[in-house]
Structures are given as C-alpha cells and as structure tokens.
PDB file of N, CA and C in Angstrom:
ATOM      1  N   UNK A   1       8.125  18.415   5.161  1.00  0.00           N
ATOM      2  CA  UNK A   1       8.006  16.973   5.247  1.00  0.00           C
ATOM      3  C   UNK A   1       9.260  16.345   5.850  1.00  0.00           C
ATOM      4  N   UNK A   2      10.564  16.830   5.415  1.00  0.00           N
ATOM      5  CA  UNK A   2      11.309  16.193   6.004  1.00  0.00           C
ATOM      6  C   UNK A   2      11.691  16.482   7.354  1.00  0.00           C
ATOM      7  N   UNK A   3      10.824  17.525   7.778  1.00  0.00           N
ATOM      8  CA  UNK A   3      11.613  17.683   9.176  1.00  0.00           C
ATOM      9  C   UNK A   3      10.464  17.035  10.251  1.00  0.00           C
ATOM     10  N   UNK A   4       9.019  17.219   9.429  1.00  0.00           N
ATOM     11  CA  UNK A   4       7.569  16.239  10.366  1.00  0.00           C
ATOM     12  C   UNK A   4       7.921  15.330  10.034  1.00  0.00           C
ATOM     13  N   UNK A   5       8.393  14.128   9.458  1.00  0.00           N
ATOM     14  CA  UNK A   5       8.667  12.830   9.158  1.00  0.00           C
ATOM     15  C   UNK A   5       9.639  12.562   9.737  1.00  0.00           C
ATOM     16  N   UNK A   6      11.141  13.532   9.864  1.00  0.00           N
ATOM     17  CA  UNK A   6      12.675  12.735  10.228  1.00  0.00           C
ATOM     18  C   UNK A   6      13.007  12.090   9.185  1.00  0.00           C
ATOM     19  N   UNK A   7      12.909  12.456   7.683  1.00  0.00           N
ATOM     20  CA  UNK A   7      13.372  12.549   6.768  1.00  0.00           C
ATOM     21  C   UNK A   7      15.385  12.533   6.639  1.00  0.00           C
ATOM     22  N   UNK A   8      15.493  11.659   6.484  1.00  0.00           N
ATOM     23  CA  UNK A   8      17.114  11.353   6.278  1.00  0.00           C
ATOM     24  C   UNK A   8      17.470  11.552   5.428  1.00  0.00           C
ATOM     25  N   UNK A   9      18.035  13.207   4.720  1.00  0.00           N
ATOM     26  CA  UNK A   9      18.014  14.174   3.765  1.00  0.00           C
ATOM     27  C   UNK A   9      19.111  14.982   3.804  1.00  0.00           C
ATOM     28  N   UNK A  10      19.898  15.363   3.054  1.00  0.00           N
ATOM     29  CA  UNK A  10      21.209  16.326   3.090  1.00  0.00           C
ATOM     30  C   UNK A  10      20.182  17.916   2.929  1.00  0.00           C
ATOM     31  N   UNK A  11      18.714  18.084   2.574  1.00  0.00           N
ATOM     32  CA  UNK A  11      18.174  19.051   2.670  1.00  0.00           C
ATOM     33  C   UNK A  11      16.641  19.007   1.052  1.00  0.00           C
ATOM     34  N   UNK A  12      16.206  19.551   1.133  1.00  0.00           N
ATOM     35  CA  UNK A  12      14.868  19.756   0.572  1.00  0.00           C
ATOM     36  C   UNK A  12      14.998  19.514  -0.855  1.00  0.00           C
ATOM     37  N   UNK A  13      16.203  19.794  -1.322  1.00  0.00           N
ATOM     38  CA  UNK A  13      16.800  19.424  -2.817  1.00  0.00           C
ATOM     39  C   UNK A  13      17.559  18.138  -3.261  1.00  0.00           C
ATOM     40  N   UNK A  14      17.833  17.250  -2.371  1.00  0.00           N
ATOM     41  CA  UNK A  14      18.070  15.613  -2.316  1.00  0.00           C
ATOM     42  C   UNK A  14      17.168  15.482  -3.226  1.00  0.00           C
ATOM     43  N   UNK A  15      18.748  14.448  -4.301  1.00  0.00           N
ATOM     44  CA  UNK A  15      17.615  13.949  -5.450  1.00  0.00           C
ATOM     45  C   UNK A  15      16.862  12.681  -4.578  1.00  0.00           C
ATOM     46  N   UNK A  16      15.984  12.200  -5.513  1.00  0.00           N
ATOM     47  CA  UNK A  16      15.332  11.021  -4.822  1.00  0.00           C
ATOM     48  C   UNK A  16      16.130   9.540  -4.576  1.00  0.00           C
ATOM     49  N   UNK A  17      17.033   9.192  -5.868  1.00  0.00           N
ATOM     50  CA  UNK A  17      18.080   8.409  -6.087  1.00  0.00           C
ATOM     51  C   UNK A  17      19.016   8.160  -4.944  1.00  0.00           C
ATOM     52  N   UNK A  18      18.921   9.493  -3.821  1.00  0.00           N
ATOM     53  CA  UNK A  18      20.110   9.662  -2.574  1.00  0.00           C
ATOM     54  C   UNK A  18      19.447   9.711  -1.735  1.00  0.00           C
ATOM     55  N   UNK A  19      18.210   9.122  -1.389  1.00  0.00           N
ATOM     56  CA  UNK A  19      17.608   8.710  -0.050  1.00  0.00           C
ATOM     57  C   UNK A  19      17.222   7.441  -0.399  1.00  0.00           C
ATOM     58  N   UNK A  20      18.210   6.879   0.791  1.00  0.00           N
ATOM     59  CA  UNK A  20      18.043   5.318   1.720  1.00  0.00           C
ATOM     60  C   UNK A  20      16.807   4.844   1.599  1.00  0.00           C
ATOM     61  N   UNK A  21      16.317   3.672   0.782  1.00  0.00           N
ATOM     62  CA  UNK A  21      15.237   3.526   1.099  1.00  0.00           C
ATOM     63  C   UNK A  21      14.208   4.488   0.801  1.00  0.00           C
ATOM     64  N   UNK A  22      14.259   5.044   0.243  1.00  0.00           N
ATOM     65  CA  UNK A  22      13.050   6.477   0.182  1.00  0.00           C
ATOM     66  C   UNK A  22      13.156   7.368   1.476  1.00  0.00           C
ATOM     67  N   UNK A  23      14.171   7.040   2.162  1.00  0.00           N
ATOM     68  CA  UNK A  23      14.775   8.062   3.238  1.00  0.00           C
ATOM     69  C   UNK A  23      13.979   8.467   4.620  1.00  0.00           C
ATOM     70  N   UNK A  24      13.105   7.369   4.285  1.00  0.00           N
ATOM     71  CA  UNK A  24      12.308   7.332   5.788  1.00  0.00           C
ATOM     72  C   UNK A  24      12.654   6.346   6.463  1.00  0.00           C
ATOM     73  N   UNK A  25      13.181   7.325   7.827  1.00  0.00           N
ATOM     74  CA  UNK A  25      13.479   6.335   9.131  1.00  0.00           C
ATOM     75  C   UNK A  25      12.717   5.453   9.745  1.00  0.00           C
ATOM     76  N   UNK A  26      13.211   4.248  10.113  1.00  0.00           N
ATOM     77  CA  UNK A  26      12.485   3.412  10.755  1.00  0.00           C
ATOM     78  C   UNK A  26      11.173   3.683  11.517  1.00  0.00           C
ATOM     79  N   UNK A  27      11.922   4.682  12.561  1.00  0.00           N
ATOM     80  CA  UNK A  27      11.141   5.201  13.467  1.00  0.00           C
ATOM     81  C   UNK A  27      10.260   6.129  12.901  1.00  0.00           C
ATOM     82  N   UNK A  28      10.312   6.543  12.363  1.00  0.00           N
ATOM     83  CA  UNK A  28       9.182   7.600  10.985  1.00  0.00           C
ATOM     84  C   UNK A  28       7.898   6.920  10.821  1.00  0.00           C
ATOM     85  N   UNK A  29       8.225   5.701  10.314  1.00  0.00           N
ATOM     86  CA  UNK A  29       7.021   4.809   9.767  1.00  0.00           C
ATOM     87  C   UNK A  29       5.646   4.873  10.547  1.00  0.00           C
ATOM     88  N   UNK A  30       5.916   4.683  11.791  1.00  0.00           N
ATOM     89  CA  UNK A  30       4.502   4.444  12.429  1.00  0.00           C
ATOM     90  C   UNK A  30       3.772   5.916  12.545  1.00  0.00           C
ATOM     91  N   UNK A  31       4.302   7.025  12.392  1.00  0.00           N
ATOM     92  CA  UNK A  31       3.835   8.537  12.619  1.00  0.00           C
ATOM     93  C   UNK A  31       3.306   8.013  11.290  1.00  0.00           C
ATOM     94  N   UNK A  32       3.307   8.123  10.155  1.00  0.00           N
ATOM     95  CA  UNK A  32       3.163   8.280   8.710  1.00  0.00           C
ATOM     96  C   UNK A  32       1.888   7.328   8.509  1.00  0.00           C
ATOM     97  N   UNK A  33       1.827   6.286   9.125  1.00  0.00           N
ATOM     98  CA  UNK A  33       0.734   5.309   9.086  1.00  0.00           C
ATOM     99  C   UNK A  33      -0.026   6.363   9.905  1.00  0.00           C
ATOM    100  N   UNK A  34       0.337   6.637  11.332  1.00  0.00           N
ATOM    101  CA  UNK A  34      -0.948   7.032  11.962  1.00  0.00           C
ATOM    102  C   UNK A  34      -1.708   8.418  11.116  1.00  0.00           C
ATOM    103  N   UNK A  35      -1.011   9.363  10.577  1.00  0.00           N
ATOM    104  CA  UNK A  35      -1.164  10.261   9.571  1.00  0.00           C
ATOM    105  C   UNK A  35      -2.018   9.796   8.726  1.00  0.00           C
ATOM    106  N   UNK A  36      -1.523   9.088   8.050  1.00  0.00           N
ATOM    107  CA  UNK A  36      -1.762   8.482   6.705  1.00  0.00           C
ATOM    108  C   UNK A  36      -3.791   7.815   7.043  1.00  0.00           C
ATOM    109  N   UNK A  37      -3.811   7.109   7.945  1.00  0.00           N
ATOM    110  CA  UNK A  37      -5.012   6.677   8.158  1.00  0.00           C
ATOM    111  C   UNK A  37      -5.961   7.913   9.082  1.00  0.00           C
ATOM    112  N   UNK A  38      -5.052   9.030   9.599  1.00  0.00           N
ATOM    113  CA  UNK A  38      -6.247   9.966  10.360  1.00  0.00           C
ATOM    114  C   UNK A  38      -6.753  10.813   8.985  1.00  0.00           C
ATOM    115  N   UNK A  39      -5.665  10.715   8.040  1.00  0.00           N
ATOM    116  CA  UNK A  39      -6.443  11.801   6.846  1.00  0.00           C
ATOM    117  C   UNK A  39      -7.809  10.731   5.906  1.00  0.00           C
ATOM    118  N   UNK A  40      -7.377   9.419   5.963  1.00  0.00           N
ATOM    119  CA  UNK A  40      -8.231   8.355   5.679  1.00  0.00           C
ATOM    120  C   UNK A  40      -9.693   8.490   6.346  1.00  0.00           C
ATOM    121  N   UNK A  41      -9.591   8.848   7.499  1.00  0.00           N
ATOM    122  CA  UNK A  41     -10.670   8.879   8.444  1.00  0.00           C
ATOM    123  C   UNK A  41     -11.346  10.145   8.237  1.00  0.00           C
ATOM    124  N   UNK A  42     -10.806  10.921   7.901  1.00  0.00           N
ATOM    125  CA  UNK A  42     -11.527  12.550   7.869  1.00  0.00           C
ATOM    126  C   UNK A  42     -11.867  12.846   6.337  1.00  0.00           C
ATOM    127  N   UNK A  43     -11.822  11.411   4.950  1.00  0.00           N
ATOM    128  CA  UNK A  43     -12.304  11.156   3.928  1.00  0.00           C
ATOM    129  C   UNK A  43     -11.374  11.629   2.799  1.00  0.00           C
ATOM    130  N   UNK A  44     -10.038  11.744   3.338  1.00  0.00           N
ATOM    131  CA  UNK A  44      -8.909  11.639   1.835  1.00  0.00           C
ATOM    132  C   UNK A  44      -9.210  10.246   1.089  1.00  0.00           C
ATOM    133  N   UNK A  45      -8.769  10.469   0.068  1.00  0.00           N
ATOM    134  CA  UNK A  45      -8.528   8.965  -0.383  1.00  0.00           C
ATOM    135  C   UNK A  45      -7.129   9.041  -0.677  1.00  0.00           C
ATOM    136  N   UNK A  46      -6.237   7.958   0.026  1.00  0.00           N
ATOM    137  CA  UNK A  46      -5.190   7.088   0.105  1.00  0.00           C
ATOM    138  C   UNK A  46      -4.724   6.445  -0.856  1.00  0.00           C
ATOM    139  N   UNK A  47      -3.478   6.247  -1.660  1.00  0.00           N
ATOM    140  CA  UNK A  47      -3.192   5.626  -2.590  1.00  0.00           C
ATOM    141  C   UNK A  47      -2.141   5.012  -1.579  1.00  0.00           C
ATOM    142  N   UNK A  48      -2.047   3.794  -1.628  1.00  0.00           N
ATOM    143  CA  UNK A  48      -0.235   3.121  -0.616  1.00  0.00           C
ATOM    144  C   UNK A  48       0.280   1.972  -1.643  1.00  0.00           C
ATOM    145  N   UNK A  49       1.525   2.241  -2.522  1.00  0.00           N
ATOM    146  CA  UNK A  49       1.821   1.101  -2.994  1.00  0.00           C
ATOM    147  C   UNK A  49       3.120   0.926  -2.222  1.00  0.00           C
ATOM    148  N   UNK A  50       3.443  -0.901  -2.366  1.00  0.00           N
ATOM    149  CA  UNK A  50       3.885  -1.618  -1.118  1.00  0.00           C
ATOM    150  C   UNK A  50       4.323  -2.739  -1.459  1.00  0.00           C
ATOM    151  N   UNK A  51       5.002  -2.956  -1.346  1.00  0.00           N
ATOM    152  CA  UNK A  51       5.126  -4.855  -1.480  1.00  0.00           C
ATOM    153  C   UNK A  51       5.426  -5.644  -0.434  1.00  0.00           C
ATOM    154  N   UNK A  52       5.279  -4.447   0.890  1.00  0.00           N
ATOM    155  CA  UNK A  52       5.226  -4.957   2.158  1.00  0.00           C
ATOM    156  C   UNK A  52       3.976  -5.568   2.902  1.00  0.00           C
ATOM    157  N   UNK A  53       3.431  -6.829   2.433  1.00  0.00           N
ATOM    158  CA  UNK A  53       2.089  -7.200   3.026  1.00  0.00           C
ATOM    159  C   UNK A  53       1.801  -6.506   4.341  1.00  0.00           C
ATOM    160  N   UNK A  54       2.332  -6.991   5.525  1.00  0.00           N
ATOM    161  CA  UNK A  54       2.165  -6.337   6.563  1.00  0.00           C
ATOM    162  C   UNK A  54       1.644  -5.292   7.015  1.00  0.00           C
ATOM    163  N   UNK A  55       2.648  -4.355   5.822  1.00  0.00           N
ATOM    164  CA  UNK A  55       2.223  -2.851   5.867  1.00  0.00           C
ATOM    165  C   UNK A  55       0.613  -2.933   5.312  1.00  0.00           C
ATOM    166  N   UNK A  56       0.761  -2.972   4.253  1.00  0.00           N
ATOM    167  CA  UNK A  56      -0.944  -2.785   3.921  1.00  0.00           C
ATOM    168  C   UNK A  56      -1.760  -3.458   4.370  1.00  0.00           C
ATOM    169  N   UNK A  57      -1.283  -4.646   5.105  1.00  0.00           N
ATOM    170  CA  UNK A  57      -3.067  -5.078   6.033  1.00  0.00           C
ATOM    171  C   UNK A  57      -3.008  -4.604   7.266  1.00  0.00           C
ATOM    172  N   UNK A  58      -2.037  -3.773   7.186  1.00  0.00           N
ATOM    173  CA  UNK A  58      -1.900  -2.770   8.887  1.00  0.00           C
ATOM    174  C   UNK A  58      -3.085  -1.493   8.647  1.00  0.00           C
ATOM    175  N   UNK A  59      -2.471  -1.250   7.232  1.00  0.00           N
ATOM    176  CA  UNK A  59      -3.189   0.878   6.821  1.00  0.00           C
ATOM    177  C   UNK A  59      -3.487   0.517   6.075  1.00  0.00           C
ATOM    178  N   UNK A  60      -4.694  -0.671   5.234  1.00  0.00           N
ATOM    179  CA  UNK A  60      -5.144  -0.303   4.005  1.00  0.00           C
ATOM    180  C   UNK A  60      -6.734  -1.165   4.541  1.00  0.00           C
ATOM    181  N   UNK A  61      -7.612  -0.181   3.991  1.00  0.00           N
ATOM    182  CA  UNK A  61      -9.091  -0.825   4.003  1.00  0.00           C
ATOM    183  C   UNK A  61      -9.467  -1.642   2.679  1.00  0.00           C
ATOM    184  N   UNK A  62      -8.508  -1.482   2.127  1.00  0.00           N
ATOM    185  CA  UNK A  62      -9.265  -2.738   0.444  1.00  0.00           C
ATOM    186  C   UNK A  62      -7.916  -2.608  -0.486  1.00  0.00           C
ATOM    187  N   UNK A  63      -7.735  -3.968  -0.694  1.00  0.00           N
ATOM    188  CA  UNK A  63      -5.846  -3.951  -1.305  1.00  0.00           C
ATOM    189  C   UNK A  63      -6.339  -4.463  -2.317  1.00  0.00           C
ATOM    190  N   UNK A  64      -5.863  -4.045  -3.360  1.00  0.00           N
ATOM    191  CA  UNK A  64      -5.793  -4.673  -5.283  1.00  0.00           C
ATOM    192  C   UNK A  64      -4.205  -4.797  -5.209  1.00  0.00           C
ATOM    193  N   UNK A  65      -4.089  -5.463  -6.398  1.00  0.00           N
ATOM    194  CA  UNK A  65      -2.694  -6.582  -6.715  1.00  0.00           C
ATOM    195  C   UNK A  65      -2.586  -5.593  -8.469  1.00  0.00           C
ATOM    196  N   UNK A  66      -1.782  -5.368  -9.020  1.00  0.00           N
ATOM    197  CA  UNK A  66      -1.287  -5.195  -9.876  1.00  0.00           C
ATOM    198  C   UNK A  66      -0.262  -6.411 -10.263  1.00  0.00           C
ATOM    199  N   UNK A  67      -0.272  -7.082 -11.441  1.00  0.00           N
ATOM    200  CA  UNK A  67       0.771  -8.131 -11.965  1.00  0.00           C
ATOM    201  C   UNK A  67       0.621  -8.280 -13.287  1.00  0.00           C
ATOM    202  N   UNK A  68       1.959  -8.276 -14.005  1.00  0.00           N
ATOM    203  CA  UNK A  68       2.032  -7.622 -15.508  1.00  0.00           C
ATOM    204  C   UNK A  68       1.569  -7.381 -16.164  1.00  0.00           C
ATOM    205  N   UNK A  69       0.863  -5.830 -15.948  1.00  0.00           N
ATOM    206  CA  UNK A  69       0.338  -5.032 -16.612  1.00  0.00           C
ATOM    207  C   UNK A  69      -1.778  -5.363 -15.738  1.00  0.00           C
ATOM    208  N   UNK A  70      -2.088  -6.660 -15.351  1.00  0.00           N
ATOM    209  CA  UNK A  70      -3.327  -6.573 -14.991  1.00  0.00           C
ATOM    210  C   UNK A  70      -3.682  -6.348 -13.256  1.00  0.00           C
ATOM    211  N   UNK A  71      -4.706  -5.601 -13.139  1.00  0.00           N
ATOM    212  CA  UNK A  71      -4.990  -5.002 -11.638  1.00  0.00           C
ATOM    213  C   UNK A  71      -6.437  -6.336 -11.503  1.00  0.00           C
ATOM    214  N   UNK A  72      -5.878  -6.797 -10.447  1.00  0.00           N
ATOM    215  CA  UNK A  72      -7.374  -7.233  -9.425  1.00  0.00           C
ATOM    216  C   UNK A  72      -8.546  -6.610  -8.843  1.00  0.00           C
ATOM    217  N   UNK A  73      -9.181  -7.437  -8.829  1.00  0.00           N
ATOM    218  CA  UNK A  73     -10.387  -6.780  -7.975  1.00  0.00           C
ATOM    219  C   UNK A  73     -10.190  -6.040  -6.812  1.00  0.00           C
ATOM    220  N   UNK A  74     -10.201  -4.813  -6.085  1.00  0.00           N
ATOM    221  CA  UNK A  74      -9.836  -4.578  -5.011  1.00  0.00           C
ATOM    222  C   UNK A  74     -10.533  -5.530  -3.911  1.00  0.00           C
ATOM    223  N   UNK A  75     -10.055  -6.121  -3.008  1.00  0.00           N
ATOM    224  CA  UNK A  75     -10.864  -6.620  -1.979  1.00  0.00           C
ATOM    225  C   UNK A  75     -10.992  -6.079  -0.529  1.00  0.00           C
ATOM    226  N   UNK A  76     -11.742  -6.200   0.608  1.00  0.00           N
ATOM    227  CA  UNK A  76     -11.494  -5.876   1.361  1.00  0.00           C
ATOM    228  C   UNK A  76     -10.908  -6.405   2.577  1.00  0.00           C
ATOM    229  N   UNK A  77      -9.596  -5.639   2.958  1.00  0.00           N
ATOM    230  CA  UNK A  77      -8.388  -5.949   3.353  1.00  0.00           C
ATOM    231  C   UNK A  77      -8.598  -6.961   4.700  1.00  0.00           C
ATOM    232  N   UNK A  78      -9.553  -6.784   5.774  1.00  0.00           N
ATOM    233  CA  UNK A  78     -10.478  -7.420   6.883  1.00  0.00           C
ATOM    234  C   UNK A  78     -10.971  -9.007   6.099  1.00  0.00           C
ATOM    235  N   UNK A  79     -11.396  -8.947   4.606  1.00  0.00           N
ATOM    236  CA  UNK A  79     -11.670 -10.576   4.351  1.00  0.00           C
ATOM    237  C   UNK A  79     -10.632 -11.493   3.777  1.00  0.00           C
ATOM    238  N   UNK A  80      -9.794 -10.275   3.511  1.00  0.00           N
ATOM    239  CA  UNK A  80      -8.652 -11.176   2.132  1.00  0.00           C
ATOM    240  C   UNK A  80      -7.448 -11.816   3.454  1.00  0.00           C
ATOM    241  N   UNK A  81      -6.619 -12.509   2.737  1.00  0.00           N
ATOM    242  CA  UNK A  81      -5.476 -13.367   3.347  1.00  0.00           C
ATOM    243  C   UNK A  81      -4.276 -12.654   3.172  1.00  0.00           C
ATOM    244  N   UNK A  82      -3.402 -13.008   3.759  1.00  0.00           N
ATOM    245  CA  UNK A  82      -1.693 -12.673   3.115  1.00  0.00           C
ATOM    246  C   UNK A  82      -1.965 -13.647   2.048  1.00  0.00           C
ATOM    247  N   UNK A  83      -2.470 -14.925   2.005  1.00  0.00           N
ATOM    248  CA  UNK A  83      -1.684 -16.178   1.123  1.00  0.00           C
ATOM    249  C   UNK A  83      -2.333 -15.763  -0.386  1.00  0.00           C
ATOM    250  N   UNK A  84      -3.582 -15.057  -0.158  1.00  0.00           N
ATOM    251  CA  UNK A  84      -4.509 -14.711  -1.255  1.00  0.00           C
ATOM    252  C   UNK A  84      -3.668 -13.841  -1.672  1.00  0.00           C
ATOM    253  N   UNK A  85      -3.453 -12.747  -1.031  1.00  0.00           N
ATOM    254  CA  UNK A  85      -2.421 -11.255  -2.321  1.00  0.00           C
ATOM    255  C   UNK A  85      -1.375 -11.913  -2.913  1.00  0.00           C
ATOM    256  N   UNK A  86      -0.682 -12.213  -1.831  1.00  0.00           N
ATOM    257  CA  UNK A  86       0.277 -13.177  -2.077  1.00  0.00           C
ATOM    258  C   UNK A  86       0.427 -13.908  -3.290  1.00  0.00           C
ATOM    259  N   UNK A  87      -0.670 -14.604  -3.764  1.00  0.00           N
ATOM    260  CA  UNK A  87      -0.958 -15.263  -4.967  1.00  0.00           C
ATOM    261  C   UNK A  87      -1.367 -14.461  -6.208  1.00  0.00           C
ATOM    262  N   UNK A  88      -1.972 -12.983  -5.646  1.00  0.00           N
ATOM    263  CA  UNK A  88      -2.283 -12.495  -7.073  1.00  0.00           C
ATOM    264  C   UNK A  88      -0.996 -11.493  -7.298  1.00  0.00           C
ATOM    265  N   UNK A  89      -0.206 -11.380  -6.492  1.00  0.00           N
ATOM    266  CA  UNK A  89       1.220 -11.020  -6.459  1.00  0.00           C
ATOM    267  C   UNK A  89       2.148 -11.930  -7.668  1.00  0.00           C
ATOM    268  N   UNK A  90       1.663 -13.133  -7.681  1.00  0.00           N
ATOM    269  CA  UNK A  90       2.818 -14.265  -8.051  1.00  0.00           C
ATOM    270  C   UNK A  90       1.778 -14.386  -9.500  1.00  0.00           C
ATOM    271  N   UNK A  91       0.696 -13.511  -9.555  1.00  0.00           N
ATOM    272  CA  UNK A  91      -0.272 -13.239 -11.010  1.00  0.00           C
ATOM    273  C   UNK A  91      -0.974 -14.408 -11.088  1.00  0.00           C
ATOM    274  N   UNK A  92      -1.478 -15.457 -10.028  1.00  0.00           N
ATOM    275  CA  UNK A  92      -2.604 -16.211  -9.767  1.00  0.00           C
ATOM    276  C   UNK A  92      -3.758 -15.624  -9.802  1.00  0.00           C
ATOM    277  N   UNK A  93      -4.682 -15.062 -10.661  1.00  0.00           N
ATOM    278  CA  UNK A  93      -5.657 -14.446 -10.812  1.00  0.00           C
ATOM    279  C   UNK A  93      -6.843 -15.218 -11.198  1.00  0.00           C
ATOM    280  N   UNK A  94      -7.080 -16.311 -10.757  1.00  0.00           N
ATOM    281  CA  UNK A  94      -8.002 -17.163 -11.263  1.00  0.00           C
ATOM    282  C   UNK A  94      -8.784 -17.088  -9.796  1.00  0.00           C
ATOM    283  N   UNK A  95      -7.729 -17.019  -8.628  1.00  0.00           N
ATOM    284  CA  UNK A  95      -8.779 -17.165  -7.197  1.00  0.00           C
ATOM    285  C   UNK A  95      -9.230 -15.295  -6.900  1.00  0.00           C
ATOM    286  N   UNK A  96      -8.689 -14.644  -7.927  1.00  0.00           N
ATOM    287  CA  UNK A  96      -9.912 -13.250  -7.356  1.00  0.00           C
ATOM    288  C   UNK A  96     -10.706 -13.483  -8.386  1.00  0.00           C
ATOM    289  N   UNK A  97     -10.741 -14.156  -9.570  1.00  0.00           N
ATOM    290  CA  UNK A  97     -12.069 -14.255 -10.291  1.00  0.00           C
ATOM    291  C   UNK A  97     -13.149 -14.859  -9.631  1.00  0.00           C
ATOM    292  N   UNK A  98     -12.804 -15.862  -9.223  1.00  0.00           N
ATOM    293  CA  UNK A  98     -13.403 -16.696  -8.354  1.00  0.00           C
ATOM    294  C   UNK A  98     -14.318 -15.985  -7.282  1.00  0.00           C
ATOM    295  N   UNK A  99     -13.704 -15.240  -6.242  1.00  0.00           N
ATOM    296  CA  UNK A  99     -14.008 -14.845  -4.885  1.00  0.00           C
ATOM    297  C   UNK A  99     -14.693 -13.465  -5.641  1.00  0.00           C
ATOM    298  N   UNK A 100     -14.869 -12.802  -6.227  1.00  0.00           N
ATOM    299  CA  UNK A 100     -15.368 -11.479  -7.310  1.00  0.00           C
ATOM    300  C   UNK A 100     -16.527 -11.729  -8.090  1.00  0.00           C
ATOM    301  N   UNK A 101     -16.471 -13.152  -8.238  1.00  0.00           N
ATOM    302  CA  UNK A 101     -17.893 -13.341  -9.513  1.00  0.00           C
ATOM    303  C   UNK A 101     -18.198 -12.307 -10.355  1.00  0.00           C
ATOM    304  N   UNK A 102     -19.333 -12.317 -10.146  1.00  0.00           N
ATOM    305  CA  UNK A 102     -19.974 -11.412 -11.411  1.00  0.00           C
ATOM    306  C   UNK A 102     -20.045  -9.792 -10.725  1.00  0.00           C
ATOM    307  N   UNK A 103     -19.265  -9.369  -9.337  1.00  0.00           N
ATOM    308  CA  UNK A 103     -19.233  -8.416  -9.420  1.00  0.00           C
ATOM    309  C   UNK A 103     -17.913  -7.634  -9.593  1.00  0.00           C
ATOM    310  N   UNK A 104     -16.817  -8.295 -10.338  1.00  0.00           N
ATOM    311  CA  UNK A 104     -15.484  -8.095 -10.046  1.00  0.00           C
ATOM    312  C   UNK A 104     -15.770  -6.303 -10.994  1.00  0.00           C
ATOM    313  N   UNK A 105     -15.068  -5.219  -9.860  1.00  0.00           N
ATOM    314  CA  UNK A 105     -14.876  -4.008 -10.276  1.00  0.00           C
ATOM    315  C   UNK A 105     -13.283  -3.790 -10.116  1.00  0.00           C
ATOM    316  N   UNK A 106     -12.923  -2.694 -11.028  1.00  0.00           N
ATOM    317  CA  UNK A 106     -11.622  -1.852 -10.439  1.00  0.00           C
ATOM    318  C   UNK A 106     -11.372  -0.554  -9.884  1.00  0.00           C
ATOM    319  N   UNK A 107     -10.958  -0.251  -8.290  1.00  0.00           N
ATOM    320  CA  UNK A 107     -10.920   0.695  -8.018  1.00  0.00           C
ATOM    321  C   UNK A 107      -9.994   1.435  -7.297  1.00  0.00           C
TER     322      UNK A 107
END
C-alpha cells in the first residue's frame, strides 16, 4: 500500500500517530478515489468516512451523517445538498426526517 499509494512512511511499521495527515500525499488522493470507486463498480461495498464534503459528493453514491451518537438516513448523494449534510453535520435532524418520511432506513 504504501508504495501503490506514495504513502509518506519511514516504512511498513510507522505507527499511525507518525503519518501526516494519515500520510497520504496530495497527489495520492485522486488514484485512491479512482480505486476506491472501480472496486465500487465491480460490487465492493465502500465504507468512506470524511468530513470533507467535497470528497464524498465526488466518491460516494449515498452519504449518512453521524452526530452525537445518532446516524441519518442515508440519502442519495446525486439528490442531497452540501447545505443539507452540512446541517445534519451541525445535528439538524429534523430536515432528514422530513425528506425520509415514513421510509427513513439505516444503512
């Protein structure tokens, strides 16, 4: 991994605590997305946590919000907003009840 990624690593035994950032290079990122969504496509399932909006409405097909201690409805990432996560980020959870009705699931 660290040498297909460009992993910024003193070597394979780097605690985690001593990589920058989680030790992925800038330039890393977009290989890892394109990765990340070709294994998506060939039917892995993907876990991406993030607090980088961007990032996940770049590589994510349906984003849920976690906020103290409660998870949202997942929605799908093509209908939802930045301003919407955004809000169930800040634990406004009254507008995914809303937009979820009576079918709000967790997944």
């Amino acid at each position: 991994m660290i040498k297909t990624f460009h992993v910024a690593a003193v070597g394979p035994r780097a605690a985690a605590r001593s990589l920058s950032g989680g030790g992925v290079d800038a330039g890393a990122v977009a290989g890892i997305h394109r990765d990340l969504i070709a294994l998506a496509d060939a039917g892995t399932a993907i876990l991406v946590v993030s607090q980088d909006l961007d990032e996940l409405f770049a590589i994510c097909d349906r984003i849920a919000v976690i906020c103290h201690g409660r998870l949202s409805a997942a929605q799908s990432a093509h209908a939802s907003t930045v301003e919407d996560t955004g809000m169930l980020m800040g634990g406004v959870f009254h507008l995914d009840e809303t937009k979820a009705g009576d079918h709000a699931t967790a997944t």
